[in-house]
C-alpha atoms as a PDB file:
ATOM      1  CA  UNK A   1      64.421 -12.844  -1.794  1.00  0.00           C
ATOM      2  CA  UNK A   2      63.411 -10.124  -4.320  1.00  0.00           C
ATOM      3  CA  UNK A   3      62.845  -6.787  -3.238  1.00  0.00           C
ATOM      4  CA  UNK A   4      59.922  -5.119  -4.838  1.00  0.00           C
ATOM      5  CA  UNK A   5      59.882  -1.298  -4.936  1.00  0.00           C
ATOM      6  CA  UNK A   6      56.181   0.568  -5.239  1.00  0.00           C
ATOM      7  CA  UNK A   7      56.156   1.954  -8.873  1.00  0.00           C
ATOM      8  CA  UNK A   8      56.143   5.700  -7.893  1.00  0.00           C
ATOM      9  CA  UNK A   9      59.775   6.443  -8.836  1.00  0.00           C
ATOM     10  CA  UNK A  10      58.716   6.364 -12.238  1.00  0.00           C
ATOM     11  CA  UNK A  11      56.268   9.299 -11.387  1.00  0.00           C
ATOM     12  CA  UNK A  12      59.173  11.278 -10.251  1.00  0.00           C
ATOM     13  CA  UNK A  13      61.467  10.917 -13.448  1.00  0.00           C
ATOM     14  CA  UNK A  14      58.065  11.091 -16.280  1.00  0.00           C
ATOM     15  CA  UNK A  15      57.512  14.801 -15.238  1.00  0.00           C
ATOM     16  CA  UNK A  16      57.412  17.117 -17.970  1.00  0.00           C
ATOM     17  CA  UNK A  17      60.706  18.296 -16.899  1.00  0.00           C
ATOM     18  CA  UNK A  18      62.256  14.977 -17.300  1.00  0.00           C
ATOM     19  CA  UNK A  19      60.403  13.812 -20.030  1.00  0.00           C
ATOM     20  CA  UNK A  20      62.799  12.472 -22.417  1.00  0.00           C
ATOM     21  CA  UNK A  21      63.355   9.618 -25.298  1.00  0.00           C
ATOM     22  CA  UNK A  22      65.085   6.407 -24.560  1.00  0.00           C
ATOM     23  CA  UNK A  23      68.670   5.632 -25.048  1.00  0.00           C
ATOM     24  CA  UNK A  24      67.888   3.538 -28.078  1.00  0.00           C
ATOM     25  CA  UNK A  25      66.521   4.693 -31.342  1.00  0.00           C
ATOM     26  CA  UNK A  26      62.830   3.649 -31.113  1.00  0.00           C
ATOM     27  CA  UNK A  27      62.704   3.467 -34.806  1.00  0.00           C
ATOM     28  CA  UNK A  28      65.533   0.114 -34.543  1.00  0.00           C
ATOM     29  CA  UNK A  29      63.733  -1.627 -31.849  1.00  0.00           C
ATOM     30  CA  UNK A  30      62.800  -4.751 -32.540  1.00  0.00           C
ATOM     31  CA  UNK A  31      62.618  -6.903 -29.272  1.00  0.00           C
ATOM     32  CA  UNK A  32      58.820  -6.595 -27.120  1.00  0.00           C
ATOM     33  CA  UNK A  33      60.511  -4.680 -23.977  1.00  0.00           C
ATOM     34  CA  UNK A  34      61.784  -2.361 -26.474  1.00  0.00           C
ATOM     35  CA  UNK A  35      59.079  -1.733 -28.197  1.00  0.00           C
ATOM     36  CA  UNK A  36      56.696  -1.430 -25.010  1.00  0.00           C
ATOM     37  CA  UNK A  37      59.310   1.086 -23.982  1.00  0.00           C
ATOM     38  CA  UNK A  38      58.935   3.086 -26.903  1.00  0.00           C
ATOM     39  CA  UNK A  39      54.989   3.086 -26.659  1.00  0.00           C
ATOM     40  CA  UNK A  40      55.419   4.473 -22.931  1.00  0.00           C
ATOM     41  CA  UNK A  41      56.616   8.005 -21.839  1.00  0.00           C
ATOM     42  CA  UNK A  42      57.450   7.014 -18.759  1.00  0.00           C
ATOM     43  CA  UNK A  43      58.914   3.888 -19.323  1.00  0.00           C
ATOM     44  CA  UNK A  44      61.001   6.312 -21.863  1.00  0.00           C
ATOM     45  CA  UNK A  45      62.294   8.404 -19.771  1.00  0.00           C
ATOM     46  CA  UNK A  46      62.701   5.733 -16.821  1.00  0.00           C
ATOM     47  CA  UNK A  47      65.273   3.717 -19.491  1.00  0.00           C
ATOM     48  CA  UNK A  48      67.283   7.295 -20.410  1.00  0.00           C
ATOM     49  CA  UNK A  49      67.707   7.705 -16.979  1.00  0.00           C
ATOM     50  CA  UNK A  50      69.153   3.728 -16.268  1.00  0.00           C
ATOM     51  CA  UNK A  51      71.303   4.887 -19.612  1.00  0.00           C
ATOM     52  CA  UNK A  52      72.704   8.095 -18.266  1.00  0.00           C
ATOM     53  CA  UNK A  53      73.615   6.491 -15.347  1.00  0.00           C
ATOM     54  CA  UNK A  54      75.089   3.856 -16.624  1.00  0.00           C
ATOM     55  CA  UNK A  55      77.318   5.823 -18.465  1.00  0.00           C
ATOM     56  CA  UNK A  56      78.122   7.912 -15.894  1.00  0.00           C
ATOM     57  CA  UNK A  57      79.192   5.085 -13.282  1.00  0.00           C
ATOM     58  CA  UNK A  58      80.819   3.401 -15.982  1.00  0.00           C
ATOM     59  CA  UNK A  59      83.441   6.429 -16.262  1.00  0.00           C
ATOM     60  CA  UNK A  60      85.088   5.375 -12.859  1.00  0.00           C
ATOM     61  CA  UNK A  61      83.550   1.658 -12.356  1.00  0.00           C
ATOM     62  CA  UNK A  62      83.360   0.140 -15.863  1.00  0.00           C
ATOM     63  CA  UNK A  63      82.902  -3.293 -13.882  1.00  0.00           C
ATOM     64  CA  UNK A  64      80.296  -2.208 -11.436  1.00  0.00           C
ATOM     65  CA  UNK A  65      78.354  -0.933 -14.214  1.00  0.00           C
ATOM     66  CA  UNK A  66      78.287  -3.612 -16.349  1.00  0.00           C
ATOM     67  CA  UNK A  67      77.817  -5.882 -13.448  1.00  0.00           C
ATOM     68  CA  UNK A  68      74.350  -4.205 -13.192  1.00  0.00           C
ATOM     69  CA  UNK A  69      73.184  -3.347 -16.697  1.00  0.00           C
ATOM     70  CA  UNK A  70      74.087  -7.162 -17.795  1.00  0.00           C
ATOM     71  CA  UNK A  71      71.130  -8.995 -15.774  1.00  0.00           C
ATOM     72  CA  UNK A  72      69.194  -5.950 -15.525  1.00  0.00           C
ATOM     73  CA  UNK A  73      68.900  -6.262 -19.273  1.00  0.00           C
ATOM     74  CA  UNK A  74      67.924  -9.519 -19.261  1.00  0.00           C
ATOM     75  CA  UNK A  75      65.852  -9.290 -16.376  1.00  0.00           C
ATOM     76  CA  UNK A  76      64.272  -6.675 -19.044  1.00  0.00           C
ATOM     77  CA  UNK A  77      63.843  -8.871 -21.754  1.00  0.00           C
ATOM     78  CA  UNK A  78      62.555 -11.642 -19.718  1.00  0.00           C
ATOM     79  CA  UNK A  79      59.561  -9.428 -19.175  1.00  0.00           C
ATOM     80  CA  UNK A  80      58.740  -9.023 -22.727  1.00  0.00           C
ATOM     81  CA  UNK A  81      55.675  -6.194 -23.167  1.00  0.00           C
ATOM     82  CA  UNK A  82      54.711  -6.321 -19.645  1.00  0.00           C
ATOM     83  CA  UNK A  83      55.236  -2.862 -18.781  1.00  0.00           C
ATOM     84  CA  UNK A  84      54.883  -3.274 -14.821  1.00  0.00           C
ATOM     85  CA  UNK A  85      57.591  -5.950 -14.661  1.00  0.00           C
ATOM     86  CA  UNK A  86      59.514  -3.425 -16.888  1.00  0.00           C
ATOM     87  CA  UNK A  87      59.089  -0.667 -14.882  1.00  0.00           C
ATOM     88  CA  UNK A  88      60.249  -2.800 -12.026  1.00  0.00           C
ATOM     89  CA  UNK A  89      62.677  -3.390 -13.725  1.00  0.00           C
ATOM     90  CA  UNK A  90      64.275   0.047 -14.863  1.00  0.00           C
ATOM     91  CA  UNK A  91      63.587   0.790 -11.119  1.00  0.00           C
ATOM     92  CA  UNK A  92      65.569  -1.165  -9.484  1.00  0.00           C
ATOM     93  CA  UNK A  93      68.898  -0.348 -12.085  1.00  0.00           C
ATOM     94  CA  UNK A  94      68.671   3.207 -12.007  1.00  0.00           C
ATOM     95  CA  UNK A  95      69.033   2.477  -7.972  1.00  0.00           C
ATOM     96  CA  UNK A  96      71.606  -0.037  -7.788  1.00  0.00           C
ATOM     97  CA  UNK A  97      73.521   2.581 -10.256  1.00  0.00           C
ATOM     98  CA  UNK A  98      72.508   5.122  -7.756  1.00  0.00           C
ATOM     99  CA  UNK A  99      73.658   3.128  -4.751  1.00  0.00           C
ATOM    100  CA  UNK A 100      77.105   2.412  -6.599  1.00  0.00           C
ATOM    101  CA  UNK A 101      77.705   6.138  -7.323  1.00  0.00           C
ATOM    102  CA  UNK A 102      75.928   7.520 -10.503  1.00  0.00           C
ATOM    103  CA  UNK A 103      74.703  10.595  -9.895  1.00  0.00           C
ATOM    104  CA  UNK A 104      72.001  12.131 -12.082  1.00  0.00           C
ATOM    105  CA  UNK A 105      69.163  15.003 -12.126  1.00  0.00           C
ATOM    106  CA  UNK A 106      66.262  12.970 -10.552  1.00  0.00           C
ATOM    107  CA  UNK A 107      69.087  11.183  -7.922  1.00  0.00           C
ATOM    108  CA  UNK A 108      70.220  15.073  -6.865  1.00  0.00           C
ATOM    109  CA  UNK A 109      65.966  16.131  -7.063  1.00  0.00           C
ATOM    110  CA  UNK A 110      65.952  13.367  -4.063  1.00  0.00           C
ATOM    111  CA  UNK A 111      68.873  14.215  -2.276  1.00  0.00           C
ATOM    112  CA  UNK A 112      67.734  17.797  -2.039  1.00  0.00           C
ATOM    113  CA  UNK A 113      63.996  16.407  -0.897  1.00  0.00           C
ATOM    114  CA  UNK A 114      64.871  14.181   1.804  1.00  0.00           C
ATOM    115  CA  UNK A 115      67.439  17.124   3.230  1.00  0.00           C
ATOM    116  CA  UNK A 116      64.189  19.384   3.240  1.00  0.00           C
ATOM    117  CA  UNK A 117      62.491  17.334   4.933  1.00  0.00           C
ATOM    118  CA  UNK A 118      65.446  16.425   7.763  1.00  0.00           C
ATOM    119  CA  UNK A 119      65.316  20.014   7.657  1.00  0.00           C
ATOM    120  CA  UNK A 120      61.848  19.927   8.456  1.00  0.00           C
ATOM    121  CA  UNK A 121      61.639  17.684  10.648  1.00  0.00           C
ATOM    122  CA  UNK A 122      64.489  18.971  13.007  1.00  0.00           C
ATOM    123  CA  UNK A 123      62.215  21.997  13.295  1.00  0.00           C
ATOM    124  CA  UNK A 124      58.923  20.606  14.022  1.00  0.00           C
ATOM    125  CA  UNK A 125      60.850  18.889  16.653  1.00  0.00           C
ATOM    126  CA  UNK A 126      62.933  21.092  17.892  1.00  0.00           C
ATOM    127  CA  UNK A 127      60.741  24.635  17.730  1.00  0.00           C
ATOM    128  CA  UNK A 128      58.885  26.370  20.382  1.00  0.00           C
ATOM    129  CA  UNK A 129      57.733  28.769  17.980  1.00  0.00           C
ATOM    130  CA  UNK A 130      53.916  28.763  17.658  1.00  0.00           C
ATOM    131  CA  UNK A 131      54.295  29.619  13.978  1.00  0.00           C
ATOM    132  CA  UNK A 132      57.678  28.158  12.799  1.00  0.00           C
ATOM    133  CA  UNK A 133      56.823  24.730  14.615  1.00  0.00           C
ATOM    134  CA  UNK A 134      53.504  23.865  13.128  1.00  0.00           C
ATOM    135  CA  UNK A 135      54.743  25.400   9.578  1.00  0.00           C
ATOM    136  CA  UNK A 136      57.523  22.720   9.942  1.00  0.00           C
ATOM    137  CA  UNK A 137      55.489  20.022  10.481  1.00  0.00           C
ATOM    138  CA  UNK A 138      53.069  20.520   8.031  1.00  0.00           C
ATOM    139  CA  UNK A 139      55.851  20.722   5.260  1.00  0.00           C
ATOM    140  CA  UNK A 140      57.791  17.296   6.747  1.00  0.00           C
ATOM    141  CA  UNK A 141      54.194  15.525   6.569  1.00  0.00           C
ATOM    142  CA  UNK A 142      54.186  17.069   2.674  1.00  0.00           C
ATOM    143  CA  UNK A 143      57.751  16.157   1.622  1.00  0.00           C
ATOM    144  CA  UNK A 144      57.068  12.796   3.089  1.00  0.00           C
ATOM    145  CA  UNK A 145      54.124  12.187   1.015  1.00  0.00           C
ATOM    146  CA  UNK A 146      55.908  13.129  -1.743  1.00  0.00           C
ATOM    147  CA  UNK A 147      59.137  10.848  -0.989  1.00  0.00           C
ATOM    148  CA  UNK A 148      56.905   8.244  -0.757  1.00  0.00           C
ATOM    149  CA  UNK A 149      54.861   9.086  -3.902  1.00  0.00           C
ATOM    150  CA  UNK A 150      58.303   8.474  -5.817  1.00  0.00           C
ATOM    151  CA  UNK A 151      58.814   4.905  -3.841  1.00  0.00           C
ATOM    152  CA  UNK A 152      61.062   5.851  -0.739  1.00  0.00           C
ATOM    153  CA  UNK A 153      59.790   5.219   2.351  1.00  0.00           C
ATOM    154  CA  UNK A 154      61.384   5.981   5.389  1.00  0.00           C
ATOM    155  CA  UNK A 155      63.737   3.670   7.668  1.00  0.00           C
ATOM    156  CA  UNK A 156      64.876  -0.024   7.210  1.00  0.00           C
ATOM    157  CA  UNK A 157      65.449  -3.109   9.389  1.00  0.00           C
ATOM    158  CA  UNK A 158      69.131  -3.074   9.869  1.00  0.00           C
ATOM    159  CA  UNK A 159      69.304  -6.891  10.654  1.00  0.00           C
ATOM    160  CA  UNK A 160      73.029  -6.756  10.113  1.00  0.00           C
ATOM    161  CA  UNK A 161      73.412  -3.846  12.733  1.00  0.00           C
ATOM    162  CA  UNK A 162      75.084  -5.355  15.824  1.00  0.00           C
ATOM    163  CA  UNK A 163      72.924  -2.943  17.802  1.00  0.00           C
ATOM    164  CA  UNK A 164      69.882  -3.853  16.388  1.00  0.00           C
ATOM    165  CA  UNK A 165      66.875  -4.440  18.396  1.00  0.00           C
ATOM    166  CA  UNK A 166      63.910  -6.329  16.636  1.00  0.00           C
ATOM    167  CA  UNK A 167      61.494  -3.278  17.093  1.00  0.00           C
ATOM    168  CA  UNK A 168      63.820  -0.791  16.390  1.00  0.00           C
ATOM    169  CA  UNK A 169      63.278   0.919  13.078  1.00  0.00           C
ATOM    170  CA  UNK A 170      65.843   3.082  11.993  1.00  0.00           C
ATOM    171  CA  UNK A 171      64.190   7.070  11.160  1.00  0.00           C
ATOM    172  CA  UNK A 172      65.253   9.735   9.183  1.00  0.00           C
ATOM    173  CA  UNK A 173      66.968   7.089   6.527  1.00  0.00           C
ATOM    174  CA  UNK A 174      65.474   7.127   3.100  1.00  0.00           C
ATOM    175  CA  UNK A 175      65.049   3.777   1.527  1.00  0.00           C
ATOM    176  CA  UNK A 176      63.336   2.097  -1.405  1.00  0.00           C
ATOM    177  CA  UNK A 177      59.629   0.925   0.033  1.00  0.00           C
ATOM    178  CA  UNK A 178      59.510  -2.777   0.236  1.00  0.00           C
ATOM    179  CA  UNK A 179      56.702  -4.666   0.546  1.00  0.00           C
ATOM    180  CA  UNK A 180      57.705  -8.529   1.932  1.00  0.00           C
ATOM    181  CA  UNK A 181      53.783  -9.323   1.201  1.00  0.00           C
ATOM    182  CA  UNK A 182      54.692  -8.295  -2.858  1.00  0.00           C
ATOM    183  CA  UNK A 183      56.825 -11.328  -3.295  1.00  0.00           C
ATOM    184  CA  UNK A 184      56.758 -14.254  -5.393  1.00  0.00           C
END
């Protein structure tokens, strides 16, 4: 079953501040993905990113990082100049690199949003204060907007949790949205 992510990460790593080339010289590439790649911004900087963290995972996990990048490229490839599926694509690298311990600009940009917005939320829970409370709120309800904008979503079905109840969705846990209805 393939997992399919909304494409708003991208939106998070194309901002001017992250704008950047990709990881191969545009004016070598030769294959359709690469060449859609080098026509797109974001799919630009969304491919430095997968690079950089690559590279950095590969420092302590060689294996683990190859044992991403290899069908990830080909998964990249096999979309030739659709820029969707490659978008998809880069997505879902950059997080399994993520996931196995690269760490990176846009990866930190998250961490720090979703602990603003526990931060958040622990006070429009937890405040009496007629100000504080509602100021809280209103900045969780923000920062969660934004989260999802860049394709996290909050919770997931933890079917493998032994103390998992069927309507039980676990809070306050930053995942990857997933749509079931998305897939093939």
């Amino acid at each position: 079953m393939k997992a399919v992510l909304i494409p708003g990460l991208a939106l998070l790593l194309a901002g001017p501040v992250w704008a950047q080339e990709p990881s191969f010289a545009c004016s070598e590439a030769a294959t359709p993905d690469e060449l859609t790649i080098c026509d797109s911004p974001d799919l630009s900087t969304l491919e430095a990113a997968g690079a950089e963290a690559f590279a950095q995972l590969s420092l302590d996990q060689e294996a683990a990082a190859k044992a991403i990048a290899r069908p990830a490229l080909q998964a990249r490839h096999d979309c030739g100049s659709d820029a969707a599926c490659i978008e998809d694509v880069l997505m879902q690298a950059l997080y399994s690199y993520w996931r196995a311990g690269a760490a990176s600009d846009q990866a930190l940009e998250m961490d720090d949003m979703i602990a603003n917005w526990e931060a958040a939320s622990a006070t429009c829970r937890g405040s009496s204060d007629p100000v504080a409370g509602p100021q809280a709120c209103s900045t969780r309800n923000i920062l969660t907007v934004n989260l999802h904008d860049i394709g996290l979503c909050e919770g997931a079905y933890a079917l493998d949790d032994p103390n998992f109840a069927m309507s039980t969705l676990l809070r306050e846990h930053w995942v990857p949205c997933y749509y079931p209805e998305l897939h093939d």
